[in-house]
PDB file of N, CA and C in Angstrom:
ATOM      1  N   UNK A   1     -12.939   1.989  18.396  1.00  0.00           N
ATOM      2  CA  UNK A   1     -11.660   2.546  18.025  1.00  0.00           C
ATOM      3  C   UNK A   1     -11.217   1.875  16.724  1.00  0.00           C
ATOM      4  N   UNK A   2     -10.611   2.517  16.210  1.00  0.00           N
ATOM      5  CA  UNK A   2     -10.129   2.188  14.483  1.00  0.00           C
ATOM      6  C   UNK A   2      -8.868   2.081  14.626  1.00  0.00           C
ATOM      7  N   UNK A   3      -8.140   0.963  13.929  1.00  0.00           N
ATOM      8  CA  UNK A   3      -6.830   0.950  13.641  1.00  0.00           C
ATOM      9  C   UNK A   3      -5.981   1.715  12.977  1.00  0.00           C
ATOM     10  N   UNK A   4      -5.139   2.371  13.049  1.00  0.00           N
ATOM     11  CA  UNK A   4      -4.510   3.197  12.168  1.00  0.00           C
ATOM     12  C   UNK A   4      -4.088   3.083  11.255  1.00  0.00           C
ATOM     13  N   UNK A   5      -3.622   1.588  11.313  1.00  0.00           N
ATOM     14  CA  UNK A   5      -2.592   1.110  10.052  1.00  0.00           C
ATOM     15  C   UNK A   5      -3.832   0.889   8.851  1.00  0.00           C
ATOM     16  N   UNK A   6      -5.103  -0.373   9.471  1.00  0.00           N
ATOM     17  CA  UNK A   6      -5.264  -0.892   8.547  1.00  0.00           C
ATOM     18  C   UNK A   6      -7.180  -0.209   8.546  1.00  0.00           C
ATOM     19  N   UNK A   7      -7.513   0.521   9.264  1.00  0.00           N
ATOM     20  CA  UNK A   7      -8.795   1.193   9.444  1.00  0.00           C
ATOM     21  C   UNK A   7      -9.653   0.443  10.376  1.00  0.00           C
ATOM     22  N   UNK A   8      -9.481  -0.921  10.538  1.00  0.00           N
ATOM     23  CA  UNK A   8     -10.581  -2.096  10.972  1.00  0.00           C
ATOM     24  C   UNK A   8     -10.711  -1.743  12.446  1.00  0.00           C
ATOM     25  N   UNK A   9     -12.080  -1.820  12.961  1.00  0.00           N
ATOM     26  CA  UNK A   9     -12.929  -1.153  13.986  1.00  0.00           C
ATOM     27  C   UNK A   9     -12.309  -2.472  15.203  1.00  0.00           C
ATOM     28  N   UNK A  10     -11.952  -2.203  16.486  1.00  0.00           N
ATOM     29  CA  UNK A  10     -11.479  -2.657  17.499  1.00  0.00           C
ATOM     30  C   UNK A  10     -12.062  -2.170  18.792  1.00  0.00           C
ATOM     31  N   UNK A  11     -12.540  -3.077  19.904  1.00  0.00           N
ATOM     32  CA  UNK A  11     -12.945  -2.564  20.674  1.00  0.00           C
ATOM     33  C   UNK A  11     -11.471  -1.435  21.577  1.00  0.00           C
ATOM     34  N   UNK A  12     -12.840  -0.953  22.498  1.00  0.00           N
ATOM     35  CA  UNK A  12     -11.954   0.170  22.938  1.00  0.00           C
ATOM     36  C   UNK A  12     -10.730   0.112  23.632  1.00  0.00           C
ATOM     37  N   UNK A  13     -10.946  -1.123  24.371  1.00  0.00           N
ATOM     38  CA  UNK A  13      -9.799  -1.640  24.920  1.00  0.00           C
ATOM     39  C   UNK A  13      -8.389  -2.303  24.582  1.00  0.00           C
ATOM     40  N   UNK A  14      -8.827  -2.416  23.130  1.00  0.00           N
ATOM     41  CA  UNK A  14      -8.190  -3.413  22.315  1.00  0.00           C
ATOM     42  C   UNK A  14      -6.329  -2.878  22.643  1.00  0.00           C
ATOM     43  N   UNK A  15      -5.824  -3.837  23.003  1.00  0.00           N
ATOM     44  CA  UNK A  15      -4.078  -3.736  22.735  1.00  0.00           C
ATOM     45  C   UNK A  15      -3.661  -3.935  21.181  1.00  0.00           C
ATOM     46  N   UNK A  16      -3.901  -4.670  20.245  1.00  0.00           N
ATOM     47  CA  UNK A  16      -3.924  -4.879  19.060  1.00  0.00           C
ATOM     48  C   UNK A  16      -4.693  -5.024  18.133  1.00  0.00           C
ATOM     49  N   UNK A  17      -4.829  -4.781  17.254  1.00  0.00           N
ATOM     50  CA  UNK A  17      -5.943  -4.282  16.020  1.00  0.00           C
ATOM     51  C   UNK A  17      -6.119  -6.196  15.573  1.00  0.00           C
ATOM     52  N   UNK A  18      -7.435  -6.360  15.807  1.00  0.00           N
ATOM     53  CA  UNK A  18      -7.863  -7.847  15.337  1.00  0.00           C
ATOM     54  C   UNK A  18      -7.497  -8.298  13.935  1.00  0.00           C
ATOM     55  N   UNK A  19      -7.212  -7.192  13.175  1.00  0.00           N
ATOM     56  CA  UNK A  19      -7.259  -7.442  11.432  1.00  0.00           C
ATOM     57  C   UNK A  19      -5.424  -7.694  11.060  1.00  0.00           C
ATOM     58  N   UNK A  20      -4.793  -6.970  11.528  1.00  0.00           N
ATOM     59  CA  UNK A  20      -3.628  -6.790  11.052  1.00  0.00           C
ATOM     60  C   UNK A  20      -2.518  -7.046  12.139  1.00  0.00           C
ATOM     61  N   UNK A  21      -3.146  -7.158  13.474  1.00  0.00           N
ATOM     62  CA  UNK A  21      -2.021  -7.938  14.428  1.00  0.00           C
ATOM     63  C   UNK A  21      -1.353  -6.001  15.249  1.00  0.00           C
ATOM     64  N   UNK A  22      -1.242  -4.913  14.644  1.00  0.00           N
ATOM     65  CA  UNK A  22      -0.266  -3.980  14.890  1.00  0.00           C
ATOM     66  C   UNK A  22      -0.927  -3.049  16.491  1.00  0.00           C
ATOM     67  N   UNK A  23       0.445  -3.197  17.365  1.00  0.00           N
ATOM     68  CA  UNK A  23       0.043  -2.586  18.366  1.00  0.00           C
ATOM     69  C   UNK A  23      -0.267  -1.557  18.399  1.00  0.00           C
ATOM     70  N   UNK A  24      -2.129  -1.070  18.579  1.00  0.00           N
ATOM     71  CA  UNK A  24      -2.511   0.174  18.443  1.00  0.00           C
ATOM     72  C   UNK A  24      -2.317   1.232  19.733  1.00  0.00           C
ATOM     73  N   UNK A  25      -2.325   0.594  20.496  1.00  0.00           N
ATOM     74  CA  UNK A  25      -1.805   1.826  21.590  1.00  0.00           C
ATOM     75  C   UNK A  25      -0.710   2.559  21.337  1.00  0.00           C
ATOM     76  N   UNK A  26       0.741   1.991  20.693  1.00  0.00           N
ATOM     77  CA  UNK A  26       1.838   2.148  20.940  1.00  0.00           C
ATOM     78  C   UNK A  26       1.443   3.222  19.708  1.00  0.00           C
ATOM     79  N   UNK A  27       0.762   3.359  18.656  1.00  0.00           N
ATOM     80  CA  UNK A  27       0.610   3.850  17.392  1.00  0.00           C
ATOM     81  C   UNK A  27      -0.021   5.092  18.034  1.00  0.00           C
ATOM     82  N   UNK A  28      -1.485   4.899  18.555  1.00  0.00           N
ATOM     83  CA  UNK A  28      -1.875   5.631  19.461  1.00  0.00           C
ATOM     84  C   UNK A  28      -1.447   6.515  19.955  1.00  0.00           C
ATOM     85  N   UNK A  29      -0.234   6.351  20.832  1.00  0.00           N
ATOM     86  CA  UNK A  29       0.255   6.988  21.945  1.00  0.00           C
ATOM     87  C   UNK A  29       1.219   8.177  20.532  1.00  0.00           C
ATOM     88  N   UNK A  30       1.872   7.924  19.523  1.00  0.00           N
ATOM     89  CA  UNK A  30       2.668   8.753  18.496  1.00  0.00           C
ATOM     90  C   UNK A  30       1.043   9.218  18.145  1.00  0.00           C
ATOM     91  N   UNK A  31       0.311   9.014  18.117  1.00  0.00           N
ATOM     92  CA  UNK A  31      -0.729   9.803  17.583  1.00  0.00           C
ATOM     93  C   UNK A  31      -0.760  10.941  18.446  1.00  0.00           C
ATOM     94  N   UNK A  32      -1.391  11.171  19.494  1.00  0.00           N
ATOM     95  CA  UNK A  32      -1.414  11.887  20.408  1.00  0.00           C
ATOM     96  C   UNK A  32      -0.331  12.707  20.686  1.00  0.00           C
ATOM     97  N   UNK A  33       0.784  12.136  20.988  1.00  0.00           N
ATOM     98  CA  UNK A  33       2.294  13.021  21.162  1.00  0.00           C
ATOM     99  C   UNK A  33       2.345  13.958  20.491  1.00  0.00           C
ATOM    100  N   UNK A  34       2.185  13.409  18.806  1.00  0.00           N
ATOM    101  CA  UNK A  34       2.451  14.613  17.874  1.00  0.00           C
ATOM    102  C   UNK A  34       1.106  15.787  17.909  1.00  0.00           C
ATOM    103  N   UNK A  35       0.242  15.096  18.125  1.00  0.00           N
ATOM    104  CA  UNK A  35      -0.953  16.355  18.251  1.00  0.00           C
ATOM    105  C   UNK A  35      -0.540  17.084  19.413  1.00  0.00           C
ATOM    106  N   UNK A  36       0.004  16.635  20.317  1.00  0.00           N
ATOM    107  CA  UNK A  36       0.805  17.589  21.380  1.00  0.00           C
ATOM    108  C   UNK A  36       1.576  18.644  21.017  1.00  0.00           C
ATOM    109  N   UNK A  37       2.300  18.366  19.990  1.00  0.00           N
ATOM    110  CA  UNK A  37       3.610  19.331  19.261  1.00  0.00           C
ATOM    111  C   UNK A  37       2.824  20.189  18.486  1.00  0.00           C
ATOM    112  N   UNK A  38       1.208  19.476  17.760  1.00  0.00           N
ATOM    113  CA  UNK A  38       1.242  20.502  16.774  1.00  0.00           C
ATOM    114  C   UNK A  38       0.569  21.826  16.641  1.00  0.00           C
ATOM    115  N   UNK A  39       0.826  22.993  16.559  1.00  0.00           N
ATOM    116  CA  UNK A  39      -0.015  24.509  16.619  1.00  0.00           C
ATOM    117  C   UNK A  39      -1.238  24.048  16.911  1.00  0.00           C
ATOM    118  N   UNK A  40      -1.893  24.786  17.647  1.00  0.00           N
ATOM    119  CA  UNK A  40      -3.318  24.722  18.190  1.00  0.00           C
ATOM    120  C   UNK A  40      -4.380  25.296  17.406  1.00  0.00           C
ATOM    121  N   UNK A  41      -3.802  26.105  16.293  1.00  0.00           N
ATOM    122  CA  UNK A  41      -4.656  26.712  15.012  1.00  0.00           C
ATOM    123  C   UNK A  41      -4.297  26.121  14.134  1.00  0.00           C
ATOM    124  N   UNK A  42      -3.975  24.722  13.935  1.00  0.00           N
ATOM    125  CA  UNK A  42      -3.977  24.124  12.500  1.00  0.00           C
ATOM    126  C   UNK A  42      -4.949  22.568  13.138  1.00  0.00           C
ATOM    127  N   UNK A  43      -5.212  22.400  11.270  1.00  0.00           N
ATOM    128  CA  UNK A  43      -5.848  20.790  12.168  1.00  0.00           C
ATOM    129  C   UNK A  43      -5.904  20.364  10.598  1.00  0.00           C
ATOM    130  N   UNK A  44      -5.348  19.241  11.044  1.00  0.00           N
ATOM    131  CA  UNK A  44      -4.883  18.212   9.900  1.00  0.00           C
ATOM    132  C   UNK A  44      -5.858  17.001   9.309  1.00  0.00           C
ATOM    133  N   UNK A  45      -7.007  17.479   9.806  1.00  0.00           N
ATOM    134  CA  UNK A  45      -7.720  16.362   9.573  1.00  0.00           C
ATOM    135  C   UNK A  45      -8.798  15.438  10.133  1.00  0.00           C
ATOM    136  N   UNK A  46      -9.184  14.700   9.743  1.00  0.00           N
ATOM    137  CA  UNK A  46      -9.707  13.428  10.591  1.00  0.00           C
ATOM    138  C   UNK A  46      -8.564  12.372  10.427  1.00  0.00           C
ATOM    139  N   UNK A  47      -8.109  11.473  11.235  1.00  0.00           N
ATOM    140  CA  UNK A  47      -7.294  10.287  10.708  1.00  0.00           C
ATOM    141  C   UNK A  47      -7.561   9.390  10.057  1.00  0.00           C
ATOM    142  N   UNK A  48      -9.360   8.799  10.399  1.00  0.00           N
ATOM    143  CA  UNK A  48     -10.027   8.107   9.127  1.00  0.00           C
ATOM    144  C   UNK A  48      -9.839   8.399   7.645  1.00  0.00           C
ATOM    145  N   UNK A  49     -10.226  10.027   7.799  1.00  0.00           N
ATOM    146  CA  UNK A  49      -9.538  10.338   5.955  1.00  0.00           C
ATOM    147  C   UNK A  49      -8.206   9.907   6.229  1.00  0.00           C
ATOM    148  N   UNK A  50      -7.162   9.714   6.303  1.00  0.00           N
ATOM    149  CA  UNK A  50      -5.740   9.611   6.094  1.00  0.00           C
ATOM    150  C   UNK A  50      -5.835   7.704   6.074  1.00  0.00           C
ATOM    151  N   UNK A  51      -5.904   7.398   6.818  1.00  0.00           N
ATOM    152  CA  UNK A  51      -6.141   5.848   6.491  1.00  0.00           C
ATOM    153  C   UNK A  51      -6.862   5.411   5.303  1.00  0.00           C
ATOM    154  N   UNK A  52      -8.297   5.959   4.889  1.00  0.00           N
ATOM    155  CA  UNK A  52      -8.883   5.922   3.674  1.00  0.00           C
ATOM    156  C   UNK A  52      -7.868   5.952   2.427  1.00  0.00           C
ATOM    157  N   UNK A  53      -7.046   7.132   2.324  1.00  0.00           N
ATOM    158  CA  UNK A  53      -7.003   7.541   0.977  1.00  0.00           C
ATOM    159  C   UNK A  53      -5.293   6.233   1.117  1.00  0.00           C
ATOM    160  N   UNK A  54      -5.110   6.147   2.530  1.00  0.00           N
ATOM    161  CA  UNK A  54      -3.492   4.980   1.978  1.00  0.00           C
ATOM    162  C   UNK A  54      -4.082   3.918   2.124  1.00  0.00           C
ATOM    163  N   UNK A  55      -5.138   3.549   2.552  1.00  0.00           N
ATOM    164  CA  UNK A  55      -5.763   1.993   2.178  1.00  0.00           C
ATOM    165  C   UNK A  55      -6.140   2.071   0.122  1.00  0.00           C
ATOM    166  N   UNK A  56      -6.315   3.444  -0.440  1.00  0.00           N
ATOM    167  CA  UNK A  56      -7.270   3.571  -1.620  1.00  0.00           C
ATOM    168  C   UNK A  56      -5.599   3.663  -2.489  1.00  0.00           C
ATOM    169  N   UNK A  57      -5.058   3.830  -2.153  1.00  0.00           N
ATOM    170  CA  UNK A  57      -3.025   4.237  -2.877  1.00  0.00           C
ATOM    171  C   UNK A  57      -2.733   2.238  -2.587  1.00  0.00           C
ATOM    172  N   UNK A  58      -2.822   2.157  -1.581  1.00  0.00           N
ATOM    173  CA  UNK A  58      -2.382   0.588  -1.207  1.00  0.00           C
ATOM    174  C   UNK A  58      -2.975  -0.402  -2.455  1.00  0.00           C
ATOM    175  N   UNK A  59      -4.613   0.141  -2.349  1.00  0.00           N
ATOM    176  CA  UNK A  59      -5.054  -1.274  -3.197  1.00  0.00           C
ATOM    177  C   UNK A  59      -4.253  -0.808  -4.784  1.00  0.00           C
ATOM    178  N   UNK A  60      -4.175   0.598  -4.996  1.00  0.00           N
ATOM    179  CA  UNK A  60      -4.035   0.399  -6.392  1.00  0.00           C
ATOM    180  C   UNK A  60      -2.386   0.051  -7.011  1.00  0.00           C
ATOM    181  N   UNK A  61      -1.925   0.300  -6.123  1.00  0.00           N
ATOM    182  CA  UNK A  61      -0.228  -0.157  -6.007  1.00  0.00           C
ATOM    183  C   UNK A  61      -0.608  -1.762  -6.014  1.00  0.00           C
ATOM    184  N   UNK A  62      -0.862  -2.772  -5.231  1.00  0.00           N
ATOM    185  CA  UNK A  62      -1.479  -3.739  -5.168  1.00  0.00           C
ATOM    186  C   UNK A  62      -1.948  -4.763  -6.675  1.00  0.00           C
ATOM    187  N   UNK A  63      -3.329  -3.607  -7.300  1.00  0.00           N
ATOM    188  CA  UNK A  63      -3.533  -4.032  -8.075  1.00  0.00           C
ATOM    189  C   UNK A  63      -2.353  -3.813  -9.314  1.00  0.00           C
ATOM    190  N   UNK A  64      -1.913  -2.340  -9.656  1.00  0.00           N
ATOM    191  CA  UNK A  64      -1.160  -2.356 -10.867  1.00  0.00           C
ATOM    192  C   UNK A  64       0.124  -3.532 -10.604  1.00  0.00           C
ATOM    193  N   UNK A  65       1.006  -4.146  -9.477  1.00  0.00           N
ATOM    194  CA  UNK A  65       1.785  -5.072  -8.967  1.00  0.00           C
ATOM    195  C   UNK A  65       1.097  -6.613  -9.976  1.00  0.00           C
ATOM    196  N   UNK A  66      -0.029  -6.268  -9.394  1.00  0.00           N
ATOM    197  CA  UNK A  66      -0.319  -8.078 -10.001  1.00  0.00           C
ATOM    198  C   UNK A  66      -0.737  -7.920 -11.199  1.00  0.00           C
ATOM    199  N   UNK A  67      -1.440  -6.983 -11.749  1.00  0.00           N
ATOM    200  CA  UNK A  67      -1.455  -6.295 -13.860  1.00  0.00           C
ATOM    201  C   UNK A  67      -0.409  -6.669 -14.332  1.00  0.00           C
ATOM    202  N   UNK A  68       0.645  -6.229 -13.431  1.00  0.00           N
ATOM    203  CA  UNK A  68       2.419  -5.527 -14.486  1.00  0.00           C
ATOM    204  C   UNK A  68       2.818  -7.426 -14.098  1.00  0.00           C
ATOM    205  N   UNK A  69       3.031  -8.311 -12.898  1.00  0.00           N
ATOM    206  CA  UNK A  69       3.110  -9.667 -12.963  1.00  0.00           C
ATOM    207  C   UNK A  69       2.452 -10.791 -13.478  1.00  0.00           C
ATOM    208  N   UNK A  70       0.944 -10.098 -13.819  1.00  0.00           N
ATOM    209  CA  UNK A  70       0.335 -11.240 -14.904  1.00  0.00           C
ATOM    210  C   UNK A  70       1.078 -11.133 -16.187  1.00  0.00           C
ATOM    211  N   UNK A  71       0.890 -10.580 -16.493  1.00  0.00           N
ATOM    212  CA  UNK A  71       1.625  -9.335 -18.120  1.00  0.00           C
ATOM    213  C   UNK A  71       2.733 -10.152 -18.356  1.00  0.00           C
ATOM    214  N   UNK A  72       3.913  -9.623 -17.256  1.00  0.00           N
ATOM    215  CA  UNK A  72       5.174 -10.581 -17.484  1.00  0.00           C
ATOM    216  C   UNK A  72       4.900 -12.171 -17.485  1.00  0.00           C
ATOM    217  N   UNK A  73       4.293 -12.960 -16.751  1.00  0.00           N
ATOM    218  CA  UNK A  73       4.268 -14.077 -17.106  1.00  0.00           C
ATOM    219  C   UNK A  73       3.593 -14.531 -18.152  1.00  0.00           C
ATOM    220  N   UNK A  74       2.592 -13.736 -19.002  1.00  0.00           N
ATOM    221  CA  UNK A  74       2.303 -14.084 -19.777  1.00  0.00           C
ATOM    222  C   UNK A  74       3.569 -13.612 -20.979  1.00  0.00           C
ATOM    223  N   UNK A  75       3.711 -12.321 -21.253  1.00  0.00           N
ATOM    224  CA  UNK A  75       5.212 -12.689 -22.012  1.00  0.00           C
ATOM    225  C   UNK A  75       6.171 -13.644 -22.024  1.00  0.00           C
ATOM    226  N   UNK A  76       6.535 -13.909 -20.844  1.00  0.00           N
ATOM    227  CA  UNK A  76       7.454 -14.874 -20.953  1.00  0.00           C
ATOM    228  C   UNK A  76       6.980 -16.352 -21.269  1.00  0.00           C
ATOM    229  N   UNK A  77       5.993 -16.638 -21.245  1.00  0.00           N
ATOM    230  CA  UNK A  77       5.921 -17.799 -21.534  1.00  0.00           C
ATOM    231  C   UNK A  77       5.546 -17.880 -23.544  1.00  0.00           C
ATOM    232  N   UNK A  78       4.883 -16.445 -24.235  1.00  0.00           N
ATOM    233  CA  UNK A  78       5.000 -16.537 -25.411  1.00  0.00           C
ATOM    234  C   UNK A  78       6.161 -16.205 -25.847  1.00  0.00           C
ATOM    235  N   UNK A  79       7.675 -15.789 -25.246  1.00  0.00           N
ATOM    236  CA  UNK A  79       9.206 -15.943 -25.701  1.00  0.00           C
ATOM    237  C   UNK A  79       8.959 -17.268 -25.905  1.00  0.00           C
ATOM    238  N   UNK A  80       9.044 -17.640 -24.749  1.00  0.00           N
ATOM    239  CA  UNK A  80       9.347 -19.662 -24.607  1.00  0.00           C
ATOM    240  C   UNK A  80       8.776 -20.251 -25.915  1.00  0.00           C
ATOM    241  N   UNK A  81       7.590 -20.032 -25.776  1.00  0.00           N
ATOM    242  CA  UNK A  81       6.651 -20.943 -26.995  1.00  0.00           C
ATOM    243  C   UNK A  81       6.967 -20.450 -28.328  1.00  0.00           C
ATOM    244  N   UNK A  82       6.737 -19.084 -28.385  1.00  0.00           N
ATOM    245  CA  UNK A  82       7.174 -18.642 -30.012  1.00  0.00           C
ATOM    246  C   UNK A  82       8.217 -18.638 -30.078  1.00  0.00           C
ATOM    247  N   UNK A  83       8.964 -18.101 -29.593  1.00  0.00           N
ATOM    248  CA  UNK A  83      10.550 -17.476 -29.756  1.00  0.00           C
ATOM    249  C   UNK A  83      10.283 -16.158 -30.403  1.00  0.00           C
ATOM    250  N   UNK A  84       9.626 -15.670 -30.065  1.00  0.00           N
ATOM    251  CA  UNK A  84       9.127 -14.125 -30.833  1.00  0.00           C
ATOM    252  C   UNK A  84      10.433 -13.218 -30.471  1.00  0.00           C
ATOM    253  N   UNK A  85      10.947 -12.494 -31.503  1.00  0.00           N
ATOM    254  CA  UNK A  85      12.060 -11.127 -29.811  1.00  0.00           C
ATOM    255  C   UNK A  85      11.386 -10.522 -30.344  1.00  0.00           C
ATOM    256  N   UNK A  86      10.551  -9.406 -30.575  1.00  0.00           N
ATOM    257  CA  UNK A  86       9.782  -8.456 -29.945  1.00  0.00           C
ATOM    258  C   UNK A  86       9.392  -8.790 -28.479  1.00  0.00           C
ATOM    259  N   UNK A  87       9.180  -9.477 -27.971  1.00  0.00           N
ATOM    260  CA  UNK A  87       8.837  -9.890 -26.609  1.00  0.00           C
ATOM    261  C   UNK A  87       9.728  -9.907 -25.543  1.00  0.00           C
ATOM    262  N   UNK A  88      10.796  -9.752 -26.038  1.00  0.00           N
ATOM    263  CA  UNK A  88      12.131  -9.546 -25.283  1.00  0.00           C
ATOM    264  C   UNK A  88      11.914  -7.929 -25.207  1.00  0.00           C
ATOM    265  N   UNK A  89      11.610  -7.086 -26.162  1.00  0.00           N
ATOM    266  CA  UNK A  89      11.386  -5.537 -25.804  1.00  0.00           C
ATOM    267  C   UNK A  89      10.424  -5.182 -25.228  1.00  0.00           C
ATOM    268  N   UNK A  90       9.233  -6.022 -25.038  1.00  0.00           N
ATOM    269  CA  UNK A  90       8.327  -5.672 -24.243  1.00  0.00           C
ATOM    270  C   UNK A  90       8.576  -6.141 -22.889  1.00  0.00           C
ATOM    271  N   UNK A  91       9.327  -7.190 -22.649  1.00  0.00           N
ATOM    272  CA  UNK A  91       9.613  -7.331 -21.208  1.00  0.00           C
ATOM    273  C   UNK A  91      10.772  -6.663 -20.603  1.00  0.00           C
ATOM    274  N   UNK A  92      11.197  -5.975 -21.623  1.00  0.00           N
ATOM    275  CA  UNK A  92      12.210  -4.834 -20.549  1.00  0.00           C
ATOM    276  C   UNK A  92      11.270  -3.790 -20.504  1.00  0.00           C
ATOM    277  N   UNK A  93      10.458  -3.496 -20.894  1.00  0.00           N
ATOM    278  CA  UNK A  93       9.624  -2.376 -20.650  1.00  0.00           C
ATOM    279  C   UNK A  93       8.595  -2.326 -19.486  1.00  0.00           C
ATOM    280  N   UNK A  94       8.125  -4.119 -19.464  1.00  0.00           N
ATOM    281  CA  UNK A  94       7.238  -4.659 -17.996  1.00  0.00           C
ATOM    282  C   UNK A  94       7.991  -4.154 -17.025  1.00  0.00           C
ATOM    283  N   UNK A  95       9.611  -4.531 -17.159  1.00  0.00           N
ATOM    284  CA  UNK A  95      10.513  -4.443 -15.785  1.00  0.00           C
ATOM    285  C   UNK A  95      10.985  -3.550 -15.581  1.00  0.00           C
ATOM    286  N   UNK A  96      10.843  -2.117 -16.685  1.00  0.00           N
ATOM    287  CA  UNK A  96      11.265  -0.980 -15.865  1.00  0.00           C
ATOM    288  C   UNK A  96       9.801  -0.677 -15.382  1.00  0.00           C
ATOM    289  N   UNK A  97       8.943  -0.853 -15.660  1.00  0.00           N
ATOM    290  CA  UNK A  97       7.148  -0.296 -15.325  1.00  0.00           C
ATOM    291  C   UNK A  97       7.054  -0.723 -14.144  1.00  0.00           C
ATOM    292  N   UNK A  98       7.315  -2.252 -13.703  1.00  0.00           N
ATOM    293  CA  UNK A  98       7.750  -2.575 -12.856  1.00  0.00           C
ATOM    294  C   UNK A  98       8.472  -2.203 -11.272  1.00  0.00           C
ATOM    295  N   UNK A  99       9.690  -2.104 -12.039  1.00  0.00           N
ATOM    296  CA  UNK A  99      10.371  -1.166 -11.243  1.00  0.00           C
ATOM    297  C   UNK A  99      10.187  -0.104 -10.639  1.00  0.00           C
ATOM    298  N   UNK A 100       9.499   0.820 -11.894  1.00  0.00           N
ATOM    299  CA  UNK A 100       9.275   1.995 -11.198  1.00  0.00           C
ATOM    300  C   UNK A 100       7.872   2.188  -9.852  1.00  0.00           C
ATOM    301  N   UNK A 101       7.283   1.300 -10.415  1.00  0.00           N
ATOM    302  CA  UNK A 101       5.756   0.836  -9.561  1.00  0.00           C
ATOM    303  C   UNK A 101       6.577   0.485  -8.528  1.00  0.00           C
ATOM    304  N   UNK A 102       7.546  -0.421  -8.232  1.00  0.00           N
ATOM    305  CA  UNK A 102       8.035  -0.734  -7.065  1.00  0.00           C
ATOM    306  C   UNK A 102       8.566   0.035  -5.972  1.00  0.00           C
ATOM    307  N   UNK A 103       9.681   1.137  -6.602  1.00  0.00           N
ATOM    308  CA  UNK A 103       9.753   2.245  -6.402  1.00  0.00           C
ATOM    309  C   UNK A 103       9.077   3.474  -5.676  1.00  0.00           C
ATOM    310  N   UNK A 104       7.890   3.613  -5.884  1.00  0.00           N
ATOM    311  CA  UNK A 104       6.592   4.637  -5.200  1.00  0.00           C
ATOM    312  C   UNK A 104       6.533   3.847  -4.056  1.00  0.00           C
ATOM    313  N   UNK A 105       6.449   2.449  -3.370  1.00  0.00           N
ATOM    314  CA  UNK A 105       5.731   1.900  -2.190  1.00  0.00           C
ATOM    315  C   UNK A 105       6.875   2.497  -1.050  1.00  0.00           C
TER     316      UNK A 105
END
């Protein structure tokens, strides 16, 4: 059995997913419910694809997070040292990029 949240393989019995701690039954059990509700001529999927593609959105949110926070600390520390202000316009530009990256999660 696969975790929902985080994909990682759990035995069948498992009450909680070994990787990420999250109670998979209880996740489980909303899994199932809603396939209860939903039309019997539609089908949404595998859930593996759906975990795939928000584990593949996760890392890159993830990665652009620590890009856009290297970036800023490296600006800020050439304000400090040079005293450049152009660097003052590029770090309002990190922090709306920033922002807005923050924004999507």
């Amino acid at each position: 059995m696969f975790c929902p949240k985080c994909g990682e393989e759990n035995p069948e019995n498992a009450e909680f997913c070994a990787a990420c701690g999250v109670n998979i039954g209880s996740l489980l059990e909303k899994a199932q419910d809603s396939k209860k509700n939903e039309p019997s001529g539609e089908s949404t999927g595998s859930s593996n694809t759906i975990i795939d593609e928000n584990r593949v959105f996760d890392k890159r949110n993830n990665i652009t997070f620590i890009v856009v926070l290297v970036a800023f600390f490296i600006l800020v520390a050439n304000y400090i040292l040079l005293k450049n202000n152009y660097i003052i316009i590029l770090i309002v530009i990190l922090i709306i990029i920033l922002g807005s990256s923050l924004s999507r999660r």
